[in-house]
N, C-alpha and C. Protein backbone atom coordinates (compact mmCIF):
# COMPACT_ATOMS: atom_id res chain seq x y z
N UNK A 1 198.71 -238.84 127.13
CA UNK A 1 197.67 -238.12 126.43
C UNK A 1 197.95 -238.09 124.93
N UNK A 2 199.25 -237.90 124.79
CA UNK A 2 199.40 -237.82 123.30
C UNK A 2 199.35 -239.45 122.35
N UNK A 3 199.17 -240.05 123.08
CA UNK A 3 199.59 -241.50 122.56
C UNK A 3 197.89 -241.76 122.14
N UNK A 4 197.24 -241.43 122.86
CA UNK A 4 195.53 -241.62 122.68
C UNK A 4 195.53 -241.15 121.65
N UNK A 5 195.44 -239.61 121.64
CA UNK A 5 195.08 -238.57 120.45
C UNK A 5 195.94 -238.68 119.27
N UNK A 6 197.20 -239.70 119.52
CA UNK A 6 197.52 -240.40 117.93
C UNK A 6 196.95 -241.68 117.41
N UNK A 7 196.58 -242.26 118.47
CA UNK A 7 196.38 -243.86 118.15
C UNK A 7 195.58 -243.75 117.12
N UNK A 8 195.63 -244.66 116.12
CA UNK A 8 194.88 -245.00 115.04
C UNK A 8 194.92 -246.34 114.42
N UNK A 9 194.06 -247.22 113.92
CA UNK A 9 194.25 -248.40 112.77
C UNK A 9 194.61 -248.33 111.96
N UNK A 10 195.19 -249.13 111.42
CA UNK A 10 195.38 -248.66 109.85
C UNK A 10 194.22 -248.92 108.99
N UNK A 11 193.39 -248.42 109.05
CA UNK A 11 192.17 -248.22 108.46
C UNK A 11 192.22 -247.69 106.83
N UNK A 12 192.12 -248.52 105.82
CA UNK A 12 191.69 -248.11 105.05
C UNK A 12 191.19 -247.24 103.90
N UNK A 13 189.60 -246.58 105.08
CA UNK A 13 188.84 -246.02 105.02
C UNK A 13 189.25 -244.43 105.30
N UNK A 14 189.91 -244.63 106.54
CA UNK A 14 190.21 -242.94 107.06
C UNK A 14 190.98 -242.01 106.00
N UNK A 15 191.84 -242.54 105.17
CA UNK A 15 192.42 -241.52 104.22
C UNK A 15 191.32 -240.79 103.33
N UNK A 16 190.25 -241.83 102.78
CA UNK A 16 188.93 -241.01 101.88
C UNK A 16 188.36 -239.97 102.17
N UNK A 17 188.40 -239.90 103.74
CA UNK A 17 187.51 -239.31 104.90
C UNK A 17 188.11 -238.43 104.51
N UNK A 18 189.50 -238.47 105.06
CA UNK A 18 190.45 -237.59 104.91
C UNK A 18 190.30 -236.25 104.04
N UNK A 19 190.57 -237.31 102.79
CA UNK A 19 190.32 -236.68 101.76
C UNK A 19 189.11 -235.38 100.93
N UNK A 20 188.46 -236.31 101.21
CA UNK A 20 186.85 -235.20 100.90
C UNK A 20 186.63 -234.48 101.77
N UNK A 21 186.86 -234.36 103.17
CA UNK A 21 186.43 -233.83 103.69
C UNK A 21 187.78 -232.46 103.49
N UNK A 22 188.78 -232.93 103.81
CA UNK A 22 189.78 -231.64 103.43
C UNK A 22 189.49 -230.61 101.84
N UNK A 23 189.22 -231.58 100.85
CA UNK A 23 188.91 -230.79 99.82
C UNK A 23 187.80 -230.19 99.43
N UNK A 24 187.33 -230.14 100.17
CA UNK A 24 185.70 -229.51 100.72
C UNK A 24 185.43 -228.58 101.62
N UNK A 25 186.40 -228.79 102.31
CA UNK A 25 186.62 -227.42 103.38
C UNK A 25 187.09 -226.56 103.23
N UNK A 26 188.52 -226.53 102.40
CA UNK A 26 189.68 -225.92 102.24
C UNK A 26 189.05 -224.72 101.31
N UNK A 27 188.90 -224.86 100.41
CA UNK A 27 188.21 -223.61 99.47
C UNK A 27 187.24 -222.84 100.44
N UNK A 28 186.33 -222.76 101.25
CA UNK A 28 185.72 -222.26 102.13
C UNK A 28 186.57 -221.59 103.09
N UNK A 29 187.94 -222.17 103.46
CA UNK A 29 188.56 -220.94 104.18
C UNK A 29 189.21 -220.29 103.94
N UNK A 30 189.85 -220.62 102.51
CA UNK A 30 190.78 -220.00 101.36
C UNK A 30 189.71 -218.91 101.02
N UNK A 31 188.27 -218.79 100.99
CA UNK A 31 187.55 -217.46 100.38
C UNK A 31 187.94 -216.74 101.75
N UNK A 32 187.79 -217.33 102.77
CA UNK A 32 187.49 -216.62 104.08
C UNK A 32 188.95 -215.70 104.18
N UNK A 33 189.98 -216.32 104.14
CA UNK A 33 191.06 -216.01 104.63
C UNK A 33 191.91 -215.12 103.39
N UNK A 34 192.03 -215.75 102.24
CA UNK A 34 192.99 -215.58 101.43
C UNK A 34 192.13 -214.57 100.07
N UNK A 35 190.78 -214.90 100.07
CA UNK A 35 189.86 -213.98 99.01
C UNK A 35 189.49 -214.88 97.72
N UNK A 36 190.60 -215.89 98.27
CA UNK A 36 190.46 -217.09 96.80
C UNK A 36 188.84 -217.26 96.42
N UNK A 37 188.54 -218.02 95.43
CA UNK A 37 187.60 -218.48 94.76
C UNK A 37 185.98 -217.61 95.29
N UNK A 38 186.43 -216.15 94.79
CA UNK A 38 185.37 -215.16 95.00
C UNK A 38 185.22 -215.45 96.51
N UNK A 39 185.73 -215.17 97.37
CA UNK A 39 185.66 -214.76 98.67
C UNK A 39 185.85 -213.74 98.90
N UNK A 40 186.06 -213.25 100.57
CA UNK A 40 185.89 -211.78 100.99
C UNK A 40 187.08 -211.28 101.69
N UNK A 41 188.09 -212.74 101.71
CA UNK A 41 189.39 -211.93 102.62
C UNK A 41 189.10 -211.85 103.91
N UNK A 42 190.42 -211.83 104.58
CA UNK A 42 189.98 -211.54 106.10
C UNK A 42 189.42 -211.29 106.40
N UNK A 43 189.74 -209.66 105.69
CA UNK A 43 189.28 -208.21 106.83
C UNK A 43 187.72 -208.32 106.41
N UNK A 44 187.14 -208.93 105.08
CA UNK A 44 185.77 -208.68 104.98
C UNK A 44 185.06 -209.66 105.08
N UNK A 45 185.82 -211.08 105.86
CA UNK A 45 184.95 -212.65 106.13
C UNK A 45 185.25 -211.53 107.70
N UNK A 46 185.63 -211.06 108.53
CA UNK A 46 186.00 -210.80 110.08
C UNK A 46 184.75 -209.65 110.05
N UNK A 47 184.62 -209.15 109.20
CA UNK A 47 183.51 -207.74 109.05
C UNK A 47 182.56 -208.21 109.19
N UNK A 48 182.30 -209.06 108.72
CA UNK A 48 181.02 -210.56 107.99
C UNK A 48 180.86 -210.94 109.69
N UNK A 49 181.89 -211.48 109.73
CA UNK A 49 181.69 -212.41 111.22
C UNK A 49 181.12 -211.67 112.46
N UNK A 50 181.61 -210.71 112.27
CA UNK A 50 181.97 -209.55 113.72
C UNK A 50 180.45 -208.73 114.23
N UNK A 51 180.53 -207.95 112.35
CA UNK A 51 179.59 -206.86 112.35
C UNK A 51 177.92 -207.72 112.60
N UNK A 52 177.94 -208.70 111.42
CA UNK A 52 177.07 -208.66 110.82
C UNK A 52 176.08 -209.65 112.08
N UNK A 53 176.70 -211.06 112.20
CA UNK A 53 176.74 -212.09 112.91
C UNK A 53 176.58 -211.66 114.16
N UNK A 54 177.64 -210.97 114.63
CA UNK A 54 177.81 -210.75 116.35
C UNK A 54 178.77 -211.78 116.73
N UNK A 55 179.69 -212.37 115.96
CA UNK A 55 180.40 -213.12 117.12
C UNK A 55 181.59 -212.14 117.14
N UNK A 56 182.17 -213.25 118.36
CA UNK A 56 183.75 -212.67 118.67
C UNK A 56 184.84 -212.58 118.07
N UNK A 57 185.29 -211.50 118.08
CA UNK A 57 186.71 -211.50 116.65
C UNK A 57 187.65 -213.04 117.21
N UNK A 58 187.45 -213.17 118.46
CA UNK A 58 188.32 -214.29 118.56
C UNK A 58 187.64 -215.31 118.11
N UNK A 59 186.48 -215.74 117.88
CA UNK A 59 185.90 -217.33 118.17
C UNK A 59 185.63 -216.95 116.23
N UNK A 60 185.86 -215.83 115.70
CA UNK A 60 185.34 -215.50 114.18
C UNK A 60 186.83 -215.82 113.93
N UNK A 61 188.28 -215.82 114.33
CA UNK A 61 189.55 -216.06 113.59
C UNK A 61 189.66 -217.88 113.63
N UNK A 62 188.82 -217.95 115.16
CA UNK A 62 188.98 -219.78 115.42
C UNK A 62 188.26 -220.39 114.07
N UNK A 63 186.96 -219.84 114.08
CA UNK A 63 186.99 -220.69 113.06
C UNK A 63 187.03 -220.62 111.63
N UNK A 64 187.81 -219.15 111.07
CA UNK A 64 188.95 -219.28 109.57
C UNK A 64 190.03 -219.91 109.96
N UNK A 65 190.35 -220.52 111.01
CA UNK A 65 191.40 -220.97 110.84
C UNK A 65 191.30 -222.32 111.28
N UNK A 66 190.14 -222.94 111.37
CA UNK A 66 189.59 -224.50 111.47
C UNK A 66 189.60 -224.69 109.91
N UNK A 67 189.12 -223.88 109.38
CA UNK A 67 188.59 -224.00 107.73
C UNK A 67 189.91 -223.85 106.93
N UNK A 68 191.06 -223.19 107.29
CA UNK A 68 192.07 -223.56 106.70
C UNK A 68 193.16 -224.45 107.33
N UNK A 69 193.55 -224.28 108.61
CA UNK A 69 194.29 -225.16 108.74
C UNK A 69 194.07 -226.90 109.40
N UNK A 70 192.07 -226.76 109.53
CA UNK A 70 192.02 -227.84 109.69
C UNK A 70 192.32 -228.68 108.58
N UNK A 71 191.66 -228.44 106.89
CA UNK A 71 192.06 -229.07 106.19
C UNK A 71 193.59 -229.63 106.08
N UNK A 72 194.09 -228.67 106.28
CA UNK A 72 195.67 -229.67 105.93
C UNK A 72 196.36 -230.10 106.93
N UNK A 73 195.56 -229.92 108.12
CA UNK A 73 195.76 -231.34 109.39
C UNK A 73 195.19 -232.69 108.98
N UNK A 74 193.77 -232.74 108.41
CA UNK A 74 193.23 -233.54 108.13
C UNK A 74 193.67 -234.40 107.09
N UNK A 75 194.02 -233.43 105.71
CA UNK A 75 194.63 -234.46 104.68
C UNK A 75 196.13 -235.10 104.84
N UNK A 76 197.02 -234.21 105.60
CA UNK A 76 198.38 -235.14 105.87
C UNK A 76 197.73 -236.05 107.35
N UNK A 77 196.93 -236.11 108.04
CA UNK A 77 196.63 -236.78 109.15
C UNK A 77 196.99 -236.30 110.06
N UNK A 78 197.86 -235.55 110.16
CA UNK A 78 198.74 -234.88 111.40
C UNK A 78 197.39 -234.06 112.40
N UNK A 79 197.75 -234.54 113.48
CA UNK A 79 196.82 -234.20 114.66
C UNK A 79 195.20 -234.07 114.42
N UNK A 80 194.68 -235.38 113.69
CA UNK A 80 193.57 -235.66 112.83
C UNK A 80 192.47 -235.32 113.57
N UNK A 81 192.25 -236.05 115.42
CA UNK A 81 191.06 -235.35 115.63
C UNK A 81 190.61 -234.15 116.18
N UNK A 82 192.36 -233.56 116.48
CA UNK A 82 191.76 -232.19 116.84
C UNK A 82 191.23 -231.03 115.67
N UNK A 83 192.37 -231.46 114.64
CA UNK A 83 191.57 -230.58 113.20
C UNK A 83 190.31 -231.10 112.83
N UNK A 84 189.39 -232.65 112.41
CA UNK A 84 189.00 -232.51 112.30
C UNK A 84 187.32 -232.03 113.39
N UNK A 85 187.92 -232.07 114.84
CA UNK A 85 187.05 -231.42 115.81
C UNK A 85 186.84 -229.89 115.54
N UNK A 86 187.66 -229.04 115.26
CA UNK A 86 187.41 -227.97 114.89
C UNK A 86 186.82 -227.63 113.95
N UNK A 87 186.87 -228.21 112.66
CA UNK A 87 185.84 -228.42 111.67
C UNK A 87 184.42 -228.88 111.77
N UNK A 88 184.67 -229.84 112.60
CA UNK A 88 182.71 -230.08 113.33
C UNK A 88 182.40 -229.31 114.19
N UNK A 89 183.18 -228.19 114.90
CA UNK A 89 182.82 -227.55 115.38
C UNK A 89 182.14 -226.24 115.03
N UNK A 90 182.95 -226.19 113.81
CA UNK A 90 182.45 -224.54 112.81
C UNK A 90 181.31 -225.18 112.33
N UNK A 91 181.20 -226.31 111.40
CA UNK A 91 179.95 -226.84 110.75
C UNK A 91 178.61 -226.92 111.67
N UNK A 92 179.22 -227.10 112.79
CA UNK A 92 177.99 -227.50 114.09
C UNK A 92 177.44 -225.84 113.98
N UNK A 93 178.07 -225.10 114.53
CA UNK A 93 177.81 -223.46 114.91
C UNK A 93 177.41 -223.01 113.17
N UNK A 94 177.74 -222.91 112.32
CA UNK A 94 177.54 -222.54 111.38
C UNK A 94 175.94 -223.03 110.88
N UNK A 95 175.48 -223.90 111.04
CA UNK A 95 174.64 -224.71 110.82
C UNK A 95 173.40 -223.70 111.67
N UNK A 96 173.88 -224.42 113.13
CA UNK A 96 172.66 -223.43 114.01
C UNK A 96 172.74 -222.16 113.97
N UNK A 97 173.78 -221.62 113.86
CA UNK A 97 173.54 -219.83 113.27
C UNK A 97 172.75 -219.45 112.13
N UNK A 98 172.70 -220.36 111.28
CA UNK A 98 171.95 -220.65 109.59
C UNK A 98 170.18 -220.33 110.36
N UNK A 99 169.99 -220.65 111.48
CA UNK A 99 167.98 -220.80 112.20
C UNK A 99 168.11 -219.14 112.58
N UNK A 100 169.04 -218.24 112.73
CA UNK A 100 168.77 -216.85 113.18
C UNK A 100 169.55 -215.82 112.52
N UNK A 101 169.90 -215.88 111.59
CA UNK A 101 170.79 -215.25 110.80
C UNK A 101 169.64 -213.88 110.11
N UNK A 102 170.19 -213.36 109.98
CA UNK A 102 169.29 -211.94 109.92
C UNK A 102 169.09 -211.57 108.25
N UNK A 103 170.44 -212.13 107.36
CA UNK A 103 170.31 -212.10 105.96
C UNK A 103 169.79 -213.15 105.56
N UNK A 104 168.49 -213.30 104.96
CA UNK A 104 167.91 -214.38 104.29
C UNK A 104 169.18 -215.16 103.45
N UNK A 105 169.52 -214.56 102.78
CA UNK A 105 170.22 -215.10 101.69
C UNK A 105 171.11 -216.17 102.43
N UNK A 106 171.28 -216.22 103.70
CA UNK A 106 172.58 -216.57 104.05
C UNK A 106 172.23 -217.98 105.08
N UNK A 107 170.93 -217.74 105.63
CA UNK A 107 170.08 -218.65 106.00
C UNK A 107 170.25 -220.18 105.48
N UNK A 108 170.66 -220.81 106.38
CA UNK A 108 170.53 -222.26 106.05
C UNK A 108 169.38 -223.16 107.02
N UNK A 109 168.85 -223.41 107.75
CA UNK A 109 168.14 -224.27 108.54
C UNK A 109 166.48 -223.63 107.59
N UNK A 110 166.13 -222.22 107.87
CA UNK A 110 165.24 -222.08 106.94
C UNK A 110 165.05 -222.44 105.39
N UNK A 111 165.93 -222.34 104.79
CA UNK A 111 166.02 -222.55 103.48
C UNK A 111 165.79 -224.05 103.29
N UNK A 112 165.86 -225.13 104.41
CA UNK A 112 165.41 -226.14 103.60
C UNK A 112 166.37 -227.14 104.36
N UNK A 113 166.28 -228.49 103.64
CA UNK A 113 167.35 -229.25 103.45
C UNK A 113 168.04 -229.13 102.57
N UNK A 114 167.92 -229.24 100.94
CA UNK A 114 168.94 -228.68 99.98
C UNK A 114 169.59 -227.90 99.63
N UNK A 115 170.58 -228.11 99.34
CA UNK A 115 171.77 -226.97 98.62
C UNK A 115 170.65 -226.01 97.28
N UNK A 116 171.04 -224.52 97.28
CA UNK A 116 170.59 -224.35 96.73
C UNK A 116 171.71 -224.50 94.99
N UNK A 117 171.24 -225.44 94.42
CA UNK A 117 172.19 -225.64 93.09
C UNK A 117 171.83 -224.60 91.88
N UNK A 118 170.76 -224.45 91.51
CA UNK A 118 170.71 -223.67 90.82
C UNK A 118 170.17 -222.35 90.76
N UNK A 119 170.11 -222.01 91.69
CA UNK A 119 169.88 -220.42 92.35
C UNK A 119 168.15 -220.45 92.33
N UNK A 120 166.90 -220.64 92.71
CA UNK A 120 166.18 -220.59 91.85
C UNK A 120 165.22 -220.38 93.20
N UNK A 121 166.13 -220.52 94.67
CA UNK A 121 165.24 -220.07 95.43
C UNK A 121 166.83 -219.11 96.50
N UNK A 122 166.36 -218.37 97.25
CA UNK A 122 166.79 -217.70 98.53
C UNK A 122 167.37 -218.88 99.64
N UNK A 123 169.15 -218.44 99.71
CA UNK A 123 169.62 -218.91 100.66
C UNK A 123 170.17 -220.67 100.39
N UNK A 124 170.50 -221.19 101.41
CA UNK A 124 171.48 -222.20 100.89
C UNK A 124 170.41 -223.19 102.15
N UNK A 125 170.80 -224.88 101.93
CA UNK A 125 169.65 -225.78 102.79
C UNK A 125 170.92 -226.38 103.50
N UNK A 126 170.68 -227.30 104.74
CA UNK A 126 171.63 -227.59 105.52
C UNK A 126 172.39 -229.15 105.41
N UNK A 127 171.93 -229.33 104.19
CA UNK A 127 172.90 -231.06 103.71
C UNK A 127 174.26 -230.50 103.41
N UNK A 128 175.05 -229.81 103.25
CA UNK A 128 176.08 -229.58 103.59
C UNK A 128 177.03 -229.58 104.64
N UNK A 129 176.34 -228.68 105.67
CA UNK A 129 176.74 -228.89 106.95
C UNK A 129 176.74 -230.50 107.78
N UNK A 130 175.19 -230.89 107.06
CA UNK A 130 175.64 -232.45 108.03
C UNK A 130 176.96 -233.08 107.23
N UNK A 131 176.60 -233.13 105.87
CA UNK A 131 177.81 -233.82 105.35
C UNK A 131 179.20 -233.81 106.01
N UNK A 132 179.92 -232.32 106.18
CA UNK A 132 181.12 -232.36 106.90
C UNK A 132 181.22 -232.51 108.43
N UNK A 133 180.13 -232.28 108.75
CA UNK A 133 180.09 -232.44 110.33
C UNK A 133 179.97 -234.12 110.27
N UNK A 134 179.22 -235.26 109.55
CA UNK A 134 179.12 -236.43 109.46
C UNK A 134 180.57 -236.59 109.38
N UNK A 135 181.56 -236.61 108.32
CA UNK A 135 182.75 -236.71 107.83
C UNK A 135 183.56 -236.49 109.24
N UNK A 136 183.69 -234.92 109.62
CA UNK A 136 184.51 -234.93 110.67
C UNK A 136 184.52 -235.94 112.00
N UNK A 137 183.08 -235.69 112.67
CA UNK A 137 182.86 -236.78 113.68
C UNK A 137 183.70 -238.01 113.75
N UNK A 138 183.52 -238.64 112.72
CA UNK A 138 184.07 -239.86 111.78
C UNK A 138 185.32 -240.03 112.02
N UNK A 139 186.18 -239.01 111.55
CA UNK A 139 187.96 -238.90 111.94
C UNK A 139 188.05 -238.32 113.21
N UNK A 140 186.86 -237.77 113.84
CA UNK A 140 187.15 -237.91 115.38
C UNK A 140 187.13 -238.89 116.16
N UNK A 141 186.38 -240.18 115.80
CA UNK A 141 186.13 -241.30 116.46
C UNK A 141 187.32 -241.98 115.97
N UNK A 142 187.73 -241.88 114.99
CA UNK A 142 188.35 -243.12 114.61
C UNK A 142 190.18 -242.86 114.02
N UNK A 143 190.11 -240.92 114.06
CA UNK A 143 191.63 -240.84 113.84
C UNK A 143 192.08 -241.14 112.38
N UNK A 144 193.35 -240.89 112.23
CA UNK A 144 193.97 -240.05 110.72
C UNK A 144 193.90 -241.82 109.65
N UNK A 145 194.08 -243.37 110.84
CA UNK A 145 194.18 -244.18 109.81
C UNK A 145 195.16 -244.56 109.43
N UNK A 146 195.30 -245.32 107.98
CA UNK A 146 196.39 -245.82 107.05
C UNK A 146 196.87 -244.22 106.95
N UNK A 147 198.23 -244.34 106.62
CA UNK A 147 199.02 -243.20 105.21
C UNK A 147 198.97 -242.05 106.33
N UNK A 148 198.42 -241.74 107.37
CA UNK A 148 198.39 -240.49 108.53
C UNK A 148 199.59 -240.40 108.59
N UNK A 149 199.95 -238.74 109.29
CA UNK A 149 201.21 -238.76 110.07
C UNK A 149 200.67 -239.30 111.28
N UNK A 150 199.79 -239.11 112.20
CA UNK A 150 199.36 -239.53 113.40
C UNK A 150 200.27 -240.71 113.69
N UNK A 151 199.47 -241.80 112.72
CA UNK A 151 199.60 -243.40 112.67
C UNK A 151 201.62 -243.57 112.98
N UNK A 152 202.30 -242.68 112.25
CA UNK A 152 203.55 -242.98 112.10
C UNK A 152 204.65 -242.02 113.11
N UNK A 153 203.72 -240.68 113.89
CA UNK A 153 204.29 -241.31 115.35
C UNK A 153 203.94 -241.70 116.40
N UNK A 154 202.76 -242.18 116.26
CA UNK A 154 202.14 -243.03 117.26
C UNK A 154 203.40 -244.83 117.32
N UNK A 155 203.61 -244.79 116.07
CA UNK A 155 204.40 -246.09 115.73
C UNK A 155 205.75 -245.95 116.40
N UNK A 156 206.03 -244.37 116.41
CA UNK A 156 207.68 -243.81 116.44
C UNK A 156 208.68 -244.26 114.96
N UNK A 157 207.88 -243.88 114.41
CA UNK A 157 208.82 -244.09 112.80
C UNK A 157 208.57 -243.00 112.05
């Protein structure tokens, strides 16, 4: 089992993946978790999650902690498609929670397809979510790649 879920090519391509997609995520769970870059911190991304949302304090810690520690599975490669599965997994749920979400503001499937960039309408559009959910899929099919840890003990080196 483990020999599958390391196997990889030396692909190239997969480190870019890698790449953007980890540095794109990572700040999103760093607000969630840590308060970084005007975030809310645990206790008030878990308040967020819990109160507001209705999910489960457990399935609300799974996924701050797809958003942080998938990224730095993803960028060293180390256990590439289960981090980045967890990440398409929050983006997937995050996405369809965006069609019933009770705060406009927070609304993504209504708001559109676009990001909202310059504030100028209510709520955020859902090309984001495909983006990383596109990205993740991607290193789920195809694994960490060139430069991975995966790749190098899948090799045994």
């Amino acid at each position: 089992m483990w020999s599958k879920l390391l196997r990889t090519e030396p692909d190239a391509s997969a480190p870019f993946l890698r790449l953007a997609l980890a540095v794109v995520i990572f700040p999103h769970g760093a607000q969630k978790l840590l308060g970084w870059f005007g975030g809310f911190g645990l206790s008030g991304s878990l308040e967020y999650f819990t109160g507001t949302l209705g999910i489960p304090l457990v399935l609300a810690l799974a996924a701050i902690a797809a958003e942080v520690l998938g990224p730095i599975g993803v960028l060293s490669g180390f256990l590439t498609r289960i981090a980045a599965l967890g990440i398409a997994v929050t983006m997937g749920v995050a996405a369809l929670l965006g069609a019933v979400r009770p705060d406009p503001a927070s609304a993504f499937l209504p708001s559109g397809f676009f990001m909202n960039w310059f504030g100028q309408r209510t709520g955020e559009g859902i090309e984001f979510h495909i983006l990383a959910l596109g990205l993740s899929l991607a290193l789920v099919v195809k694994g960490g790649g060139r430069w991975s840890v995966d790749r190098r003990l899948a090799l045994g080196r």
